[in-house]
N, C-alpha and C. Protein backbone atom coordinates (compact mmCIF):
# COMPACT_ATOMS: atom_id res chain seq x y z
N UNK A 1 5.61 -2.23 4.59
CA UNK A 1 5.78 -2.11 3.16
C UNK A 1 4.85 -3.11 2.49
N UNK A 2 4.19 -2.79 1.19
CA UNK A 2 3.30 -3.38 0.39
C UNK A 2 4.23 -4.10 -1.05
N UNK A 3 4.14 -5.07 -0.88
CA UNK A 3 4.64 -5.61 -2.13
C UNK A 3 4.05 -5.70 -3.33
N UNK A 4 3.96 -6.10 -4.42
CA UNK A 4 3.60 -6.61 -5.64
C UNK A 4 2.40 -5.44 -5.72
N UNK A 5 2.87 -3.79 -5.95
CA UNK A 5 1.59 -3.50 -6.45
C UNK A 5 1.67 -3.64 -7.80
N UNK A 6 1.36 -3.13 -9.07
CA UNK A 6 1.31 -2.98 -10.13
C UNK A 6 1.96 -2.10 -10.51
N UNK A 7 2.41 -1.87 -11.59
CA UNK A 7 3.66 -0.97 -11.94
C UNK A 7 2.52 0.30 -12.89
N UNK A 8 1.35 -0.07 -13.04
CA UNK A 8 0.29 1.55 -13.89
C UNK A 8 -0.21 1.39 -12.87
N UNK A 9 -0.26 0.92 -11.40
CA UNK A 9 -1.21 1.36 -10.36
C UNK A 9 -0.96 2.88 -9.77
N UNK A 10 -1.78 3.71 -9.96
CA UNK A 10 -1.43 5.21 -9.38
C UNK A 10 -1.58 5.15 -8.00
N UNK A 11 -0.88 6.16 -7.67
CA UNK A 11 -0.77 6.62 -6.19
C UNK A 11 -2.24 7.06 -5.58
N UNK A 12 -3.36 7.70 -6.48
CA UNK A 12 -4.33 8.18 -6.42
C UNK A 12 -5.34 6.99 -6.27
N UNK A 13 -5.10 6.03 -7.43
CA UNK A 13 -5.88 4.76 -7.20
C UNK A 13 -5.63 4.00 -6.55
N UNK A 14 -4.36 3.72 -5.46
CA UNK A 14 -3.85 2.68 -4.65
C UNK A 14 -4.81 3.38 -2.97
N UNK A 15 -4.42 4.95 -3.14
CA UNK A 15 -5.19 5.99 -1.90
C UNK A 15 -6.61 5.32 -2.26
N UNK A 16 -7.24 5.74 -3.21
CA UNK A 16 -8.74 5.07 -3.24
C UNK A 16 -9.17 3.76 -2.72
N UNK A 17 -8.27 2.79 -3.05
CA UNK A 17 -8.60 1.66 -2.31
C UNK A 17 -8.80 1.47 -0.92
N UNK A 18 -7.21 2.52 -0.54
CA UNK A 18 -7.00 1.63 0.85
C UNK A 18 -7.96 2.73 1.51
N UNK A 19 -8.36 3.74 1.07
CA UNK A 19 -10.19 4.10 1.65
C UNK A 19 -11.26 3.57 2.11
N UNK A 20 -11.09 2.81 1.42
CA UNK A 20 -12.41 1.49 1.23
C UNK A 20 -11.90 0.58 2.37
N UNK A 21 -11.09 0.47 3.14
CA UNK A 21 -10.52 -0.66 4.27
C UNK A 21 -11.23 0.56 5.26
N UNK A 22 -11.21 -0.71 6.43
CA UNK A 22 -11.15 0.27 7.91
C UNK A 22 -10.20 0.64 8.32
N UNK A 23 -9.43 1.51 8.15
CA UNK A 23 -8.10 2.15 8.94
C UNK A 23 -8.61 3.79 8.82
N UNK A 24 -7.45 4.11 10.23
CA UNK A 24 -8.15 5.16 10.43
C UNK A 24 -7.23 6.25 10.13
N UNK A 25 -6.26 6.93 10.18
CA UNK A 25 -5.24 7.95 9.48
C UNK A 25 -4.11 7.37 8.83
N UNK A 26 -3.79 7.37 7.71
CA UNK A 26 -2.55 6.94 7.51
C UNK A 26 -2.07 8.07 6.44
N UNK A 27 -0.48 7.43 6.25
CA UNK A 27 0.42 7.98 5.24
C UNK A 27 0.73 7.20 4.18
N UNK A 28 0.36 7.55 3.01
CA UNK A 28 0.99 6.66 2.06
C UNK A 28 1.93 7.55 1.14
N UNK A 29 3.36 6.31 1.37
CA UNK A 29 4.49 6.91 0.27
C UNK A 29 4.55 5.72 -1.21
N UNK A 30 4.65 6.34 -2.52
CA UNK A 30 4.69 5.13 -3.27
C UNK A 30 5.45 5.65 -4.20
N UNK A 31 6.84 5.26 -3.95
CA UNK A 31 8.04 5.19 -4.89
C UNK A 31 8.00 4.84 -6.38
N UNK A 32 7.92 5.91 -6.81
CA UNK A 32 7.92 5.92 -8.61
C UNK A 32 9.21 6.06 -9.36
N UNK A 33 9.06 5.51 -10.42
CA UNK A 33 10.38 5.13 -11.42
C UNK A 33 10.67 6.90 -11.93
N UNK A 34 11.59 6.77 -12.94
CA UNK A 34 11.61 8.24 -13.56
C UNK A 34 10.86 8.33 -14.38
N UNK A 35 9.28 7.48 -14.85
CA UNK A 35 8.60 7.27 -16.06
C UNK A 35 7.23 7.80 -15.13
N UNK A 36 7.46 8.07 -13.54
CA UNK A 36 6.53 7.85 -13.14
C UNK A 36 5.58 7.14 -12.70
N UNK A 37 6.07 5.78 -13.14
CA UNK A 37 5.13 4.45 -12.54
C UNK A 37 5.67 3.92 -11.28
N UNK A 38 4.89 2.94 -10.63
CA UNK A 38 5.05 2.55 -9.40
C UNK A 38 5.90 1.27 -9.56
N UNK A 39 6.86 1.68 -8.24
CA UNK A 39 8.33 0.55 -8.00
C UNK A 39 7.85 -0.89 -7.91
N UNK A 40 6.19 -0.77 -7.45
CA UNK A 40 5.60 -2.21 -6.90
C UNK A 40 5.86 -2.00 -5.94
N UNK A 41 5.98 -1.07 -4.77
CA UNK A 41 6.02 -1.15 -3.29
C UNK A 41 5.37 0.21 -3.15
N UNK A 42 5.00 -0.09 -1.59
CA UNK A 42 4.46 1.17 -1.17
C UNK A 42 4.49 1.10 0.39
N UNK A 43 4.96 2.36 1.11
CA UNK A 43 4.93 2.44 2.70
C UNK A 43 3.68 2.96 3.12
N UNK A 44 2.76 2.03 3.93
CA UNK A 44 1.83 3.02 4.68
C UNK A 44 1.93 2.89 5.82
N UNK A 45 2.12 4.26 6.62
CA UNK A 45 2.22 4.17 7.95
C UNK A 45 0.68 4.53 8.55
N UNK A 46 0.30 4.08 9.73
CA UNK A 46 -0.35 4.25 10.83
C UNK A 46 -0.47 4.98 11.80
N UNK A 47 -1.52 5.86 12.31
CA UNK A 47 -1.02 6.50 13.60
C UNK A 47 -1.51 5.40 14.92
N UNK A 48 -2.48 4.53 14.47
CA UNK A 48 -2.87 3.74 15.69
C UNK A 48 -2.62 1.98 15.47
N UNK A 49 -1.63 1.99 16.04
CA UNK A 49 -0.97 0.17 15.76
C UNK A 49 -1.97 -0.67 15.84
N UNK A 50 -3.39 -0.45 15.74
CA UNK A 50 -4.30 -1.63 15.72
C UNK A 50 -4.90 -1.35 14.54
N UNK A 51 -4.56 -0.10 14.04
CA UNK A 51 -5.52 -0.46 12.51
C UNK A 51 -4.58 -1.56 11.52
N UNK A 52 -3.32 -2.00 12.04
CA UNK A 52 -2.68 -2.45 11.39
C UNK A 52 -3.47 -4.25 10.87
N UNK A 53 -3.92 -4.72 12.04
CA UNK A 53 -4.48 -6.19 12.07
C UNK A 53 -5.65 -6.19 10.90
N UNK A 54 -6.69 -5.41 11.11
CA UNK A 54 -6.93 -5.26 9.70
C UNK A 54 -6.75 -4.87 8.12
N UNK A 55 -5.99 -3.69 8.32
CA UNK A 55 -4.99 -3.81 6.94
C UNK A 55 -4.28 -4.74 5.98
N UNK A 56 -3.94 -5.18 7.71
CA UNK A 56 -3.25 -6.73 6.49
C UNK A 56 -4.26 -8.35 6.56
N UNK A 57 -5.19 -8.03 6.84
CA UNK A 57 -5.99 -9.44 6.58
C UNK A 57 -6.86 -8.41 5.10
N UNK A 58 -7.04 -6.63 4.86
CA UNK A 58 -7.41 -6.99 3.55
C UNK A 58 -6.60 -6.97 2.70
N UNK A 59 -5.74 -6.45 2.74
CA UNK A 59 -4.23 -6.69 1.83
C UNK A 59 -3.37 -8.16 1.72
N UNK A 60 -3.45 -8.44 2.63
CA UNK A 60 -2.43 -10.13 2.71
C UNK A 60 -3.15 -10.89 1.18
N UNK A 61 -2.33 -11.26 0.26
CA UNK A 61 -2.69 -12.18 -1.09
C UNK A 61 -3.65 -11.70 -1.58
N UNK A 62 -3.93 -10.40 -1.72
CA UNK A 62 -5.09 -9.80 -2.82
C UNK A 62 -4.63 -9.11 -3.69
N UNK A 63 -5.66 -8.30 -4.70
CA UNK A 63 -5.10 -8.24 -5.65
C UNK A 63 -5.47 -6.77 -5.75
N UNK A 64 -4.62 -5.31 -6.38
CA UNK A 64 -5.62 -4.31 -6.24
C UNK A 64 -7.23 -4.63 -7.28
N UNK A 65 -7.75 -3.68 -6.58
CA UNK A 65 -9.40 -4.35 -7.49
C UNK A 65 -9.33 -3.51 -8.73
N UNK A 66 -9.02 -2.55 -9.07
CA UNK A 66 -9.08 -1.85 -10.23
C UNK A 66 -8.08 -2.37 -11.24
N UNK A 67 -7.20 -3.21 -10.49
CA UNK A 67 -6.03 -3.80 -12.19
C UNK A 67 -5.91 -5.47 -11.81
N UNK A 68 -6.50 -5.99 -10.93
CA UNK A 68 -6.61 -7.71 -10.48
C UNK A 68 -5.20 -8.61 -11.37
N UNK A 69 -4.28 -8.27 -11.17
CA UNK A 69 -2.78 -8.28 -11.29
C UNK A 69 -3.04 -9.80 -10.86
N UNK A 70 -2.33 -10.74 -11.52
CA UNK A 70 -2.35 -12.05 -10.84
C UNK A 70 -1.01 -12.60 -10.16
N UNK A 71 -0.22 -11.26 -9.33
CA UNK A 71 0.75 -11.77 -8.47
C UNK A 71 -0.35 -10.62 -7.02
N UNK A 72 -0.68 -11.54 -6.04
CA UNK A 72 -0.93 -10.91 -4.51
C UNK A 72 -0.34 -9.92 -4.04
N UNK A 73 -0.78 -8.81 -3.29
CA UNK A 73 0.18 -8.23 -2.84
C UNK A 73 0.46 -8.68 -1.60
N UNK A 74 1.50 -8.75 -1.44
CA UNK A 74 2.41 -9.12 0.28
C UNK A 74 2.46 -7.82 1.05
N UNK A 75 2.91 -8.17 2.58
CA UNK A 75 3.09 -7.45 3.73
C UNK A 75 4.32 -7.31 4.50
N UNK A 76 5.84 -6.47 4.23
CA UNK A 76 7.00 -6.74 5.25
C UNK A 76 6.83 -5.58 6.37
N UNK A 77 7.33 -5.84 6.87
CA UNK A 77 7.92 -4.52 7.89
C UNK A 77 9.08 -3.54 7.48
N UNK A 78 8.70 -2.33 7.26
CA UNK A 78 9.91 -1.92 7.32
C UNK A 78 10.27 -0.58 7.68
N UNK A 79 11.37 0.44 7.36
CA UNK A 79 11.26 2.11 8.00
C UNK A 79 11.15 2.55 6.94
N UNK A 80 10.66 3.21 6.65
CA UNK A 80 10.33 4.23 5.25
C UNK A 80 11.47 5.60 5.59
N UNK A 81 11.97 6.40 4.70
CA UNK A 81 12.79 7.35 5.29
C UNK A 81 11.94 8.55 5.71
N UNK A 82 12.30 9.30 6.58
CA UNK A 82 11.34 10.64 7.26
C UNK A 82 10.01 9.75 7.92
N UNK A 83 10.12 8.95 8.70
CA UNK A 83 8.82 8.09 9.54
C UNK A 83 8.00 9.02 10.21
N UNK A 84 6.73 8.31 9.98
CA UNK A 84 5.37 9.27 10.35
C UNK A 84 5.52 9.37 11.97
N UNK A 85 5.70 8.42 12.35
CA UNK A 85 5.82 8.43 14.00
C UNK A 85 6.65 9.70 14.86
């Protein structure tokens, strides 16, 4: 799970970013309010547990680049419901 995204960060523009990283298939889920904006979290799953080491050295305390939000986003573990695995 992704912490502190931005609450006008789109699902479309959060996908664009994590494009721009080296990972190689993933799933992204990003839980929206009833207004449609983002909860500030987001699940991305992996199909290969090593794209994970880089994901989070570019995600760990950054900021998305299109809204440079001055809270980092963080990294937990967690199960998303219906898991890609």
């Amino acid at each position: 799970m992704i912490r502190n995204i931005p609450a006008r960060c789109t699902e479309p523009e959060f996908r664009m970013y994590l494009n721009t990283l080296a990972i190689g298939d993933y799933v992204l889920e990003m839980p929206k309010t009833g207004l449609s904006k983002c909860k500030g979290y987001a699940f991305v799953q992996v199909r290969d547990p090593h794209d994970l080491t880089p994901l989070a050295r570019e995600i760990w305390q950054k900021c998305v680049p299109s809204r440079m939000s001055s809270r980092p986003m963080k990294i937990h573990p967690a199960e998303p419901p219906g898991a890609y695995m």
